[in-house]
C-alpha atoms as a PDB file:
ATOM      1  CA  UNK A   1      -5.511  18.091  14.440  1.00  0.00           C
ATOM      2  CA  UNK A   2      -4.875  14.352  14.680  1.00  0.00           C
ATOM      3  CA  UNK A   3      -5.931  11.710  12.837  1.00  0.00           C
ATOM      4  CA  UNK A   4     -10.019  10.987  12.876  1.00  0.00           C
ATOM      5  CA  UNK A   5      -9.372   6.748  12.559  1.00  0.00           C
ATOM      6  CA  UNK A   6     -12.628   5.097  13.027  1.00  0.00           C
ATOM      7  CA  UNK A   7     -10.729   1.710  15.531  1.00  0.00           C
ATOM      8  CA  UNK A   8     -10.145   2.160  18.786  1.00  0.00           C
ATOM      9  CA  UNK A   9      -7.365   4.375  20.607  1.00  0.00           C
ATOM     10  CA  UNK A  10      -4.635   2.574  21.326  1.00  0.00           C
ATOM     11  CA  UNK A  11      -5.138  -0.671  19.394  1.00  0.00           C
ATOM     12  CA  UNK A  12      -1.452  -1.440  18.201  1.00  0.00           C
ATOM     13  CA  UNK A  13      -0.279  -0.187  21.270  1.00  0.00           C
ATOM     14  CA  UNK A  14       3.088  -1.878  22.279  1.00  0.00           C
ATOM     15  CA  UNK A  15       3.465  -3.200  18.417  1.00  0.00           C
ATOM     16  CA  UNK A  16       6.001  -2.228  16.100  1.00  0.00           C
ATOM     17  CA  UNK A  17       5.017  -2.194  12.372  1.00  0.00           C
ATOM     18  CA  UNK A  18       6.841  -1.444   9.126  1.00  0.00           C
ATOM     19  CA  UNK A  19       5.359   0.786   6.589  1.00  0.00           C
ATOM     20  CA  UNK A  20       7.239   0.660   3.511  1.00  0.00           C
ATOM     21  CA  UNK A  21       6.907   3.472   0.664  1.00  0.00           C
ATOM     22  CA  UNK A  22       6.130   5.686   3.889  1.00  0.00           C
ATOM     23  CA  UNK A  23       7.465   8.888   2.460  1.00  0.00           C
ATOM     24  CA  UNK A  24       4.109   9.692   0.679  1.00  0.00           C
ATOM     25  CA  UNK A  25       0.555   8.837  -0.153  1.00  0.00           C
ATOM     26  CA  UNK A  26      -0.730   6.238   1.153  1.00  0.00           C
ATOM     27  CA  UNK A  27       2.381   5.086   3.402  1.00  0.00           C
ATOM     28  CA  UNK A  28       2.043   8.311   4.796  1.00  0.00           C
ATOM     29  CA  UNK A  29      -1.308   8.290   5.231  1.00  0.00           C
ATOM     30  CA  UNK A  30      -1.120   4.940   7.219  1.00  0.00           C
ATOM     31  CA  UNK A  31       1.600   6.082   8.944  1.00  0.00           C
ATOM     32  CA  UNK A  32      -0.353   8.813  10.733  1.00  0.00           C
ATOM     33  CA  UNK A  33      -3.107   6.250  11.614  1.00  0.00           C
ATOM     34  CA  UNK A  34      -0.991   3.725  12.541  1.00  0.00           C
ATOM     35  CA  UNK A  35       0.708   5.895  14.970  1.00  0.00           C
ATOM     36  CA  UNK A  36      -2.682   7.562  15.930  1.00  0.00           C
ATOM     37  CA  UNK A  37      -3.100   4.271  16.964  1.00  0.00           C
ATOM     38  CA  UNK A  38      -0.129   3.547  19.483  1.00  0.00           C
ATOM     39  CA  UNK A  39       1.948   1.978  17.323  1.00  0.00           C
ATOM     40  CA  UNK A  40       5.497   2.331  16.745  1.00  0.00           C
ATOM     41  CA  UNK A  41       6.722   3.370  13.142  1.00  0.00           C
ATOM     42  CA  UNK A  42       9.291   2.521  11.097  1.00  0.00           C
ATOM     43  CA  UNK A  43       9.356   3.990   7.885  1.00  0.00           C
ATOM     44  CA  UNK A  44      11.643   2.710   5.005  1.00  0.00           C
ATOM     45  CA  UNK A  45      11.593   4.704   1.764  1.00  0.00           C
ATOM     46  CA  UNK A  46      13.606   5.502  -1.156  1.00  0.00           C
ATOM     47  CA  UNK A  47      14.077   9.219  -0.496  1.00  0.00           C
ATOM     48  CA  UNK A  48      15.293  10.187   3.319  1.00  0.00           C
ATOM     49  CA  UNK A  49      13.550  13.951   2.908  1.00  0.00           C
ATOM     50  CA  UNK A  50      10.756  12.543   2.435  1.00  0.00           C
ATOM     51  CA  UNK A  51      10.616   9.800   5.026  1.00  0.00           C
ATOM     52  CA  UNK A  52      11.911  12.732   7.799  1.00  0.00           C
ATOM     53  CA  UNK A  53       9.539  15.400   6.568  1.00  0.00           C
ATOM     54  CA  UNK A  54       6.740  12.191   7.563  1.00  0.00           C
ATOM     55  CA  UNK A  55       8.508  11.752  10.954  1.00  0.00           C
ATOM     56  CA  UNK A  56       8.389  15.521  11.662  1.00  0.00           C
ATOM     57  CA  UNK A  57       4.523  15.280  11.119  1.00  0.00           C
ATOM     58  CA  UNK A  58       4.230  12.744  13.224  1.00  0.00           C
ATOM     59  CA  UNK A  59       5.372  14.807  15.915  1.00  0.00           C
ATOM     60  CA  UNK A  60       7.406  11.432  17.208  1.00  0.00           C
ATOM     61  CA  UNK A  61      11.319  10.882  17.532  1.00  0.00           C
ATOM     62  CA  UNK A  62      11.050   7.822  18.291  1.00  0.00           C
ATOM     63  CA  UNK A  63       9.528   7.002  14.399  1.00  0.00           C
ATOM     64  CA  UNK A  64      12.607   4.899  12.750  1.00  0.00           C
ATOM     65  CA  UNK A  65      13.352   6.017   9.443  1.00  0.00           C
ATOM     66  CA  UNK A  66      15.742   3.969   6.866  1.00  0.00           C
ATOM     67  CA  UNK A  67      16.458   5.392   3.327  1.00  0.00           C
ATOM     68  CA  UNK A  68      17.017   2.354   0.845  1.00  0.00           C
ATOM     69  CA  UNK A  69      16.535   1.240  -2.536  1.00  0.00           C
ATOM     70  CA  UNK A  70      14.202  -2.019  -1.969  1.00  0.00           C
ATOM     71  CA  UNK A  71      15.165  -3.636  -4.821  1.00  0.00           C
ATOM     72  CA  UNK A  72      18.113  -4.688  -3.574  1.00  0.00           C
ATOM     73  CA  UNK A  73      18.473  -7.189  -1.293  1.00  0.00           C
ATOM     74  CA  UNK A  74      21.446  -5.790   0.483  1.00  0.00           C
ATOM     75  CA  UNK A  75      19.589  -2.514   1.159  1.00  0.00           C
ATOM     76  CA  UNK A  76      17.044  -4.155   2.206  1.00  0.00           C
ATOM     77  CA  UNK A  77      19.279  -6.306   5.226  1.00  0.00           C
ATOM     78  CA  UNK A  78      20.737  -2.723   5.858  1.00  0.00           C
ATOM     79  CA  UNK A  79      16.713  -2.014   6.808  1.00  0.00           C
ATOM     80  CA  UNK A  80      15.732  -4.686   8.697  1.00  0.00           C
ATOM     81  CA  UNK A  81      18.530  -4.240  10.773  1.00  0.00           C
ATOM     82  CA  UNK A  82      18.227  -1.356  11.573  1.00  0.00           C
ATOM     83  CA  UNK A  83      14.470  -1.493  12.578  1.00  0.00           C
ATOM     84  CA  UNK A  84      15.739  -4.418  14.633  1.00  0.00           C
ATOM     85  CA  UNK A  85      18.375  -2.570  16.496  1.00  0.00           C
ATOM     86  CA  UNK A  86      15.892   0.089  17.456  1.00  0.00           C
ATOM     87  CA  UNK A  87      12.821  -1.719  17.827  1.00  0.00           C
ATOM     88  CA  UNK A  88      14.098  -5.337  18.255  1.00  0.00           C
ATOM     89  CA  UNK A  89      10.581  -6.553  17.171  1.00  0.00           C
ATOM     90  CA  UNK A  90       8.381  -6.341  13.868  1.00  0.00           C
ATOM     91  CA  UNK A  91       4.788  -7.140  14.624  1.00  0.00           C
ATOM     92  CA  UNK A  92       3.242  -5.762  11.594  1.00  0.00           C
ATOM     93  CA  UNK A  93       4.656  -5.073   8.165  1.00  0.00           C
ATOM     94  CA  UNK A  94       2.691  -2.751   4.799  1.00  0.00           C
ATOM     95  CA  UNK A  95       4.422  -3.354   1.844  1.00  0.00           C
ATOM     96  CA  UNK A  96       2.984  -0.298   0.277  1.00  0.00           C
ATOM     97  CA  UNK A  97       6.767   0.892  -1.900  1.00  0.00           C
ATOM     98  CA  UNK A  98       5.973   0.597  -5.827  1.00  0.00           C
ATOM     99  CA  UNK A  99       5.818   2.293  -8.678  1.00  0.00           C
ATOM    100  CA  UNK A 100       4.896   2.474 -12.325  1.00  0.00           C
ATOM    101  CA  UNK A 101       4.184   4.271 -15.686  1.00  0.00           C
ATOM    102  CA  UNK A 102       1.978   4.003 -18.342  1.00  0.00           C
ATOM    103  CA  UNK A 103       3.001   2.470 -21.847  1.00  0.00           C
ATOM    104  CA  UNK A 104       1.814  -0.334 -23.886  1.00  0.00           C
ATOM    105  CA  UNK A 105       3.595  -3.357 -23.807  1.00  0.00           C
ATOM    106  CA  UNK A 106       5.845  -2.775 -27.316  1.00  0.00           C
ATOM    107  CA  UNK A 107       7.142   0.028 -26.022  1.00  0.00           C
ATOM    108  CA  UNK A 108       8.124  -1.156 -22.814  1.00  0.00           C
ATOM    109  CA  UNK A 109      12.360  -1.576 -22.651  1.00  0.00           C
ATOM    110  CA  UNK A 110      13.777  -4.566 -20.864  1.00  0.00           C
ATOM    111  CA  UNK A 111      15.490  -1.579 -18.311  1.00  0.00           C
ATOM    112  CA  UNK A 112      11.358  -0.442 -17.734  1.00  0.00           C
ATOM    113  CA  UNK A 113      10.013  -3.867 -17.362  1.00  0.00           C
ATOM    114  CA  UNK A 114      12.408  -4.979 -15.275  1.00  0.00           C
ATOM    115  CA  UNK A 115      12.724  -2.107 -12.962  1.00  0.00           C
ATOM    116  CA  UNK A 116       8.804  -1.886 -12.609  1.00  0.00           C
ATOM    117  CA  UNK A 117       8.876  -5.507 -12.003  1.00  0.00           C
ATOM    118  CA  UNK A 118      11.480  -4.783  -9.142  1.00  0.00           C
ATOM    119  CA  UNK A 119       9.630  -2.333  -7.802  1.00  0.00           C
ATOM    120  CA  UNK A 120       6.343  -4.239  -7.114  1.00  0.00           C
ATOM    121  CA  UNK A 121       7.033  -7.621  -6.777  1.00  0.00           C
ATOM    122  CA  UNK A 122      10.677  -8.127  -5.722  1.00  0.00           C
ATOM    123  CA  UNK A 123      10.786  -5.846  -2.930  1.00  0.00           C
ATOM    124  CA  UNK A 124       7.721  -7.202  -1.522  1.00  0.00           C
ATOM    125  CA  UNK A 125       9.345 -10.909  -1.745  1.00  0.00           C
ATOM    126  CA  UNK A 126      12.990  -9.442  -0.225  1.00  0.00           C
ATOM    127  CA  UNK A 127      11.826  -7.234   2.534  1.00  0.00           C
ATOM    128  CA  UNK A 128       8.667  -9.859   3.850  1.00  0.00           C
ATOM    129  CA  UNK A 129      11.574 -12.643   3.804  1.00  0.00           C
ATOM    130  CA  UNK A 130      13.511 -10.733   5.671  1.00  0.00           C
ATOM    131  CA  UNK A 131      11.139  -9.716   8.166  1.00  0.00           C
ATOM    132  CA  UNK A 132       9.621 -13.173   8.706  1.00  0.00           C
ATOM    133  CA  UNK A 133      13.497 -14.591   9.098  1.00  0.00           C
ATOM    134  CA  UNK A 134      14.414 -11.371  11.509  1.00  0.00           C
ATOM    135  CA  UNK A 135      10.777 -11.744  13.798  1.00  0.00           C
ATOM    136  CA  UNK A 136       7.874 -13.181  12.454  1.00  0.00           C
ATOM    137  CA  UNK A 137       8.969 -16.986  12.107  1.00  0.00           C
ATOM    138  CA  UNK A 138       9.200 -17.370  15.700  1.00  0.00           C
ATOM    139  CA  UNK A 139       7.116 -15.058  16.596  1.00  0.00           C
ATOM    140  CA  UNK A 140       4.371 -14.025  14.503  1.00  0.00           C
ATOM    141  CA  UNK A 141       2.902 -11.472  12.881  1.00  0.00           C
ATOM    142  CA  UNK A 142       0.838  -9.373   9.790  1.00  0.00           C
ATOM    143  CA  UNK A 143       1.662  -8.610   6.418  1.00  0.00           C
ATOM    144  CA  UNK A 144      -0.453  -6.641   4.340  1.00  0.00           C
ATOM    145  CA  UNK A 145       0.945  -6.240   0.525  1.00  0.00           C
ATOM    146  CA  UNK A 146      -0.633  -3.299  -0.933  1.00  0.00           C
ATOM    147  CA  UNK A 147      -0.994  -3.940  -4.553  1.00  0.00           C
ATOM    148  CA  UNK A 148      -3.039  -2.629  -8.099  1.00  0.00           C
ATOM    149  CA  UNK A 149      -5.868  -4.431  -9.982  1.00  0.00           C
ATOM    150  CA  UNK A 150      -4.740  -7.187 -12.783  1.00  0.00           C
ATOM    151  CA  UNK A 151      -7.438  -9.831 -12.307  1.00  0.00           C
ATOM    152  CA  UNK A 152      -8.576  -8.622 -16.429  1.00  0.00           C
ATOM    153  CA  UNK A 153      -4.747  -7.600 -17.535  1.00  0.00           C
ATOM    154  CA  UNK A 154      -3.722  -4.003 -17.179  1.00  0.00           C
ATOM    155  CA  UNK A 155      -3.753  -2.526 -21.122  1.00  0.00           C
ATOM    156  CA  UNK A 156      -1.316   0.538 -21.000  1.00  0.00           C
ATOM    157  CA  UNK A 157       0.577  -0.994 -17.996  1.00  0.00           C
ATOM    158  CA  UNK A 158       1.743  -4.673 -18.965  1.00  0.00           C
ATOM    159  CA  UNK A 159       4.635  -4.669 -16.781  1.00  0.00           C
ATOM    160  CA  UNK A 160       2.752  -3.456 -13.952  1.00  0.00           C
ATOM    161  CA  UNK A 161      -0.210  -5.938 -13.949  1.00  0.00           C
ATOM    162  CA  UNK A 162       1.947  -8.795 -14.257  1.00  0.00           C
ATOM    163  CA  UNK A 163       4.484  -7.751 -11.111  1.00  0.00           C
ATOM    164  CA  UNK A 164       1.028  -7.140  -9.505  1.00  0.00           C
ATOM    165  CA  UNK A 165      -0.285 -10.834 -10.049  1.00  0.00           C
ATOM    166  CA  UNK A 166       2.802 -12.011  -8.592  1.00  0.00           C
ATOM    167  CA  UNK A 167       2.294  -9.817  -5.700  1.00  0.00           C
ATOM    168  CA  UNK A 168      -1.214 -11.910  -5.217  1.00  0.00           C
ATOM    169  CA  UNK A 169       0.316 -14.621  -5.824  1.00  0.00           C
ATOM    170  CA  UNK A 170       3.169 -14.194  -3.515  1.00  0.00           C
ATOM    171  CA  UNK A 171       0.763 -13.234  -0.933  1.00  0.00           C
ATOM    172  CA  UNK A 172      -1.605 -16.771  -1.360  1.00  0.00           C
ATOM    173  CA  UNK A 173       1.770 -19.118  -1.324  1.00  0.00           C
ATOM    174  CA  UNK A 174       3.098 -17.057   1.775  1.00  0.00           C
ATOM    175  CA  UNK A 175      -0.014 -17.023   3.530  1.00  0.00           C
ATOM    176  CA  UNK A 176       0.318 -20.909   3.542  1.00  0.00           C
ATOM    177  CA  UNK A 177       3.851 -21.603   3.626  1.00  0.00           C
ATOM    178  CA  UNK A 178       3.963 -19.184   6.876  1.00  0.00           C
ATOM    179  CA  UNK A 179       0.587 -19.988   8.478  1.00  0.00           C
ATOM    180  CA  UNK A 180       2.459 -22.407  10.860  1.00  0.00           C
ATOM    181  CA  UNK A 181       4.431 -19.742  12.477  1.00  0.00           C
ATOM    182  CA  UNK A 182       1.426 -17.529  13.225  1.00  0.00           C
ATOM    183  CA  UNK A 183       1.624 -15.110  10.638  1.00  0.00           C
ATOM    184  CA  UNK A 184      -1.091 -13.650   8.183  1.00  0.00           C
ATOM    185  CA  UNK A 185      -0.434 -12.468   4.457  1.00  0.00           C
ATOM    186  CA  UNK A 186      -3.376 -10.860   2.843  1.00  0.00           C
ATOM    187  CA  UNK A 187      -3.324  -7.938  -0.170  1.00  0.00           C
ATOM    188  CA  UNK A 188      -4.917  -4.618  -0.490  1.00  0.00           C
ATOM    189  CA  UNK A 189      -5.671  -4.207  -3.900  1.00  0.00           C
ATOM    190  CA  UNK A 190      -6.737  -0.214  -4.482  1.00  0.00           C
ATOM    191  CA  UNK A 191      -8.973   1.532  -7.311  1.00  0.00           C
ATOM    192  CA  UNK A 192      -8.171   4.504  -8.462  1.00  0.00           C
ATOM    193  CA  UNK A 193      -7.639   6.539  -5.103  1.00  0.00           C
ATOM    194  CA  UNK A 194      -6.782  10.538  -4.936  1.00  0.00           C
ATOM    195  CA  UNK A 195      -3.306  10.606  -3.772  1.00  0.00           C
ATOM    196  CA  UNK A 196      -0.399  12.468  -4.813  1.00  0.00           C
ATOM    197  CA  UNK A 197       1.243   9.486  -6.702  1.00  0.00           C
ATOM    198  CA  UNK A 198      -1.702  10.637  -9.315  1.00  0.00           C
ATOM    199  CA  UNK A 199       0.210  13.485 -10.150  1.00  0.00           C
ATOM    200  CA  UNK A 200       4.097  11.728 -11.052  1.00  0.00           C
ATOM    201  CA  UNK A 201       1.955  10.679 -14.048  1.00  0.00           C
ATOM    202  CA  UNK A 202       2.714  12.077 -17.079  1.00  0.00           C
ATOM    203  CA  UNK A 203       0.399  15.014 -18.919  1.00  0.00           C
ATOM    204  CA  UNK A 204      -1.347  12.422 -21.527  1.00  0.00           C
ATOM    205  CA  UNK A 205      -2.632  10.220 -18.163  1.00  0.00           C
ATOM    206  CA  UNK A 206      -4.476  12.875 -16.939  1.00  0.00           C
ATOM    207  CA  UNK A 207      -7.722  13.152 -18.608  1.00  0.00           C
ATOM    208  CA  UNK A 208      -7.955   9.291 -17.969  1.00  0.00           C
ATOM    209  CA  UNK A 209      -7.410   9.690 -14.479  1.00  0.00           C
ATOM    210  CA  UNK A 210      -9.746  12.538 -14.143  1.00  0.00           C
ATOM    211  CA  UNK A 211     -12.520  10.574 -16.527  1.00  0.00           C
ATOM    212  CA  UNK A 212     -12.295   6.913 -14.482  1.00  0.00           C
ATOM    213  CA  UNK A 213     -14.859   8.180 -12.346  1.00  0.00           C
ATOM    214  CA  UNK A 214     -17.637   7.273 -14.724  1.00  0.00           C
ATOM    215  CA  UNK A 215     -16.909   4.298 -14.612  1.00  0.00           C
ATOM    216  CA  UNK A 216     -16.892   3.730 -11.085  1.00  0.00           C
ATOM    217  CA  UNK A 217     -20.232   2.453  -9.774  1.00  0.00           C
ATOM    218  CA  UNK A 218     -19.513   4.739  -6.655  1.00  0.00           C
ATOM    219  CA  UNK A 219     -18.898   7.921  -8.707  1.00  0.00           C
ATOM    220  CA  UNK A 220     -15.976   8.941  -7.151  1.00  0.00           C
ATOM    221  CA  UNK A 221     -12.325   8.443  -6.801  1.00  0.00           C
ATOM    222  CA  UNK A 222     -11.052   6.545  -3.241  1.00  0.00           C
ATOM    223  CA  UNK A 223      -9.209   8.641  -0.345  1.00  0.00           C
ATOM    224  CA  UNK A 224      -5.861   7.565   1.095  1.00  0.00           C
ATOM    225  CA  UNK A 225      -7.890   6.643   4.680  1.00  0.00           C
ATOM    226  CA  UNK A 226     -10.287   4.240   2.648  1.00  0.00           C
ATOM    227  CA  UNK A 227      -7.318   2.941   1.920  1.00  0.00           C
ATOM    228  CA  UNK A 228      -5.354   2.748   5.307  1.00  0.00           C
ATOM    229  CA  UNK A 229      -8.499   1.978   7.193  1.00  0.00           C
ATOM    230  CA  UNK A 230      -8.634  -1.252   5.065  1.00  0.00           C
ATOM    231  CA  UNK A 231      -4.715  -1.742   5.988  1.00  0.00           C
ATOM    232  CA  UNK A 232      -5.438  -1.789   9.744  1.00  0.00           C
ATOM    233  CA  UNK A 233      -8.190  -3.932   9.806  1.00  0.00           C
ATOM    234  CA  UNK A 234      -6.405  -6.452   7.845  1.00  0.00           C
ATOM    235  CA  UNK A 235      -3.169  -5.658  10.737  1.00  0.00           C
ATOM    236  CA  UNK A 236      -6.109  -5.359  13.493  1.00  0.00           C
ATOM    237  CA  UNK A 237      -6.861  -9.039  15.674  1.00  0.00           C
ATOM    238  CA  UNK A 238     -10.627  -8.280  13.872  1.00  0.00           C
ATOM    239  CA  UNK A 239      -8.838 -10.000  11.274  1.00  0.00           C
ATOM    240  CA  UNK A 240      -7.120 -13.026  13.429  1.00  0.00           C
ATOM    241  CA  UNK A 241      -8.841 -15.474  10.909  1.00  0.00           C
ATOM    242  CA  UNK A 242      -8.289 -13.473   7.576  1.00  0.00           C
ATOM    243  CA  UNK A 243      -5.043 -14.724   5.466  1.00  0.00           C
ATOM    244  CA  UNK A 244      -4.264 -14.925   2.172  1.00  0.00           C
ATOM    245  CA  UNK A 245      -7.087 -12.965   1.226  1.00  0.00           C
ATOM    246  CA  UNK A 246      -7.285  -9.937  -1.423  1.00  0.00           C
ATOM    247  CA  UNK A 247      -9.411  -6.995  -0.388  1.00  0.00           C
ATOM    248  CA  UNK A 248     -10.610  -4.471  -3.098  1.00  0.00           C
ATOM    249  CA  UNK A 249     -11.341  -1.221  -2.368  1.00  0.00           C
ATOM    250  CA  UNK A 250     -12.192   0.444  -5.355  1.00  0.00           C
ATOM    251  CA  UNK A 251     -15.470   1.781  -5.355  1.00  0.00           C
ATOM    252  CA  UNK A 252     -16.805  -1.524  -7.466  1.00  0.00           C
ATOM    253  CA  UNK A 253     -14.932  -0.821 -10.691  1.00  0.00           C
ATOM    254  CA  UNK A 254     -13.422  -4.435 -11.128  1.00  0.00           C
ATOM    255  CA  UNK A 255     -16.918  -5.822 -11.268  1.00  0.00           C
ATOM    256  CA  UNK A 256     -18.356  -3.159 -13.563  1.00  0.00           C
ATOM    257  CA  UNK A 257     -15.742  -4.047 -15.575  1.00  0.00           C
ATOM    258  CA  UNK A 258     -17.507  -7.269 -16.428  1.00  0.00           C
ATOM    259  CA  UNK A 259     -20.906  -5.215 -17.443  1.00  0.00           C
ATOM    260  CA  UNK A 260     -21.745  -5.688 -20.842  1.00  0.00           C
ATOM    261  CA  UNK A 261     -25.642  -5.056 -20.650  1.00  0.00           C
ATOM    262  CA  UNK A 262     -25.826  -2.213 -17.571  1.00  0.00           C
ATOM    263  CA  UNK A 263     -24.976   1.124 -16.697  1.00  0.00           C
ATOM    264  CA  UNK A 264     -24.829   2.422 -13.251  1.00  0.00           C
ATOM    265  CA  UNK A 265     -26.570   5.842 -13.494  1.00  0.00           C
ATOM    266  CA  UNK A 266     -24.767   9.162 -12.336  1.00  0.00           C
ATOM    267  CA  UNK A 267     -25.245   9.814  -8.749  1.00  0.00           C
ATOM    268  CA  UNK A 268     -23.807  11.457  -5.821  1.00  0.00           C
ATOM    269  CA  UNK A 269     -24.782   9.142  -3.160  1.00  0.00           C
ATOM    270  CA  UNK A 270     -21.328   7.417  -2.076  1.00  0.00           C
ATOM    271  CA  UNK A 271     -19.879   9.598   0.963  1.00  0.00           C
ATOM    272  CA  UNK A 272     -16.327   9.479   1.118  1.00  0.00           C
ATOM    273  CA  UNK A 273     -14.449   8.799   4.144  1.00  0.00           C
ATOM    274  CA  UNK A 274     -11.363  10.728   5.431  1.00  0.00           C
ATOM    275  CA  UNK A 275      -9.757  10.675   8.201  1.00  0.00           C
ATOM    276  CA  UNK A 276      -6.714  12.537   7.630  1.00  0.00           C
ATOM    277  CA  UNK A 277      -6.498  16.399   8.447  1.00  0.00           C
ATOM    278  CA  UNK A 278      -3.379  16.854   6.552  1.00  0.00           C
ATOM    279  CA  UNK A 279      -4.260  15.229   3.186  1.00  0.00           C
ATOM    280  CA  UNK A 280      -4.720  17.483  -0.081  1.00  0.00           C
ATOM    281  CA  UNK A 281      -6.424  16.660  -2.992  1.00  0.00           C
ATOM    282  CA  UNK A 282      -3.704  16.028  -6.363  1.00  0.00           C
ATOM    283  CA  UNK A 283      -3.670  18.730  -8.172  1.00  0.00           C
ATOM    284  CA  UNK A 284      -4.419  16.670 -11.446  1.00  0.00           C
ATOM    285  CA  UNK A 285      -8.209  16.254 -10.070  1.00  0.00           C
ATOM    286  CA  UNK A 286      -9.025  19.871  -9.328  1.00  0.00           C
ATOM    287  CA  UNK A 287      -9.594  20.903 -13.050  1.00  0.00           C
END
């Protein structure tokens, strides 16, 4: 079965885009819409299995795939190059690699703050420069940052919502600073969405994870093609005048979390959307 996207066949047909983190999740996810799509895929990930077990999926070898540890700016040259020696174009770029764990913030070491630091913020500065040096300053482009909500702090995660507010705030100064050359910077910022990354978290996350959902005005957790979908559009010319803007999808929860004097009764009404025949539920929500 391929994937049921809601845009048009063939929309990013001719383009080249980068998915970053494309090994799993949501990169994966958006890699099989992307490519249901037209486009052409290069996927850049820390683990190779991963990122050729995607490319097998795909059904496509042509899909570029580049193992490296994004962190480092070296690794992250290696990359670009190498997209550019196959593709020798980048029209469209997800920074979607990251990663965290929960802790409160005097138990965080300098090794765990830094690397989650690294992980969401830094690679999203080193591999954008280095696509908007390679392509995009002289000839354009999209980048869409996907980040984590941090607008209230994130108690439990310290490390995590402050890379994420630098990701924003990355994304609002490069969204100016880069304007001139034609290219748009804008961030995805998801809720709590039912993707495998839910289960790398350890046992005493999981009844908080599972639990959330109360909380949510919509009821429900998010899919990975609520997620992608809002990707695209943001890639997508439907977007031409859209830059530096952050898009939640999260089912309402960072307003709710404002509510002092309401409570959104249970219901069943929100319908989720996805698109994606081969996506399976984590197996942390299923209890």
């Amino acid at each position: 079965m391929s994937y049921r996207s809601i845009f048009r066949p063939g929309l990013f047909a001719g383009q080249t885009i980068v998915v970053t983190g494309g090994g799993s999740g949501i990169g994966r996810c958006t890699a099989h819409e992307l490519k249901s799509l037209g486009a052409r895929l290069a996927l850049i990930g820390r683990t190779a299995e991963k990122l050729e077990h995607v490319k097998e999926e795909l059904g496509d070898p042509d899909t570029f795939t580049f193992a490296a540890d994004l962190r480092k700016e070296d690794q992250v040259k290696a990359a670009i190059d190498g997209v550019m020696a196959w593709s020798g174009r980048i029209d469209g770029l997800v920074n979607n690699a990251g990663g965290q764990f929960p802790a409160q913030l005097k138990d965080i070491s300098l090794n765990g703050w830094n690397a989650v630091v690294a992980n969401n913020l830094t690679a999203t500065f080193l591999v954008s420069k280095e696509v908007y040096l390679r392509w995009m300053e002289k000839n354009g482009g999209a980048i869409v940052n996907v980040g984590a909500d941090w607008d209230l702090g994130n108690p439990g995660m310290g490390h995590n919502g402050a890379a994420r507010a630098g990701q924003v705030n990355f994304t609002f100064t490069a969204s100016i600073e880069w304007a001139h050359s034609g290219v748009r910077v804008n961030s995805v910022i998801p809720g709590f969405i039912a993707s495998s990354g839910l289960d790398r978290y350890p046992e005493r996350a999981h009844e908080a994870l599972r639990s959330v959902r109360s909380r949510i005005p919509l009821k429900r957790h998010g899919t990975e093609s609520e997620i992608a979908g809002a990707i695209v559009y943001l890639l997508s010319d439907a977007a031409a005048y859209v830059t530096g803007a952050t898009l939640r999808v999260d089912g309402g929860l960072h307003n709710n979390g404002k509510a002092t004097f309401y409570e959104v009764p249970d219901h069943d009404r929100s319908k989720s959307f996805n698109g994606f025949p081969l996506y399976r539920a984590p197996d942390v929500l299923k209890r």
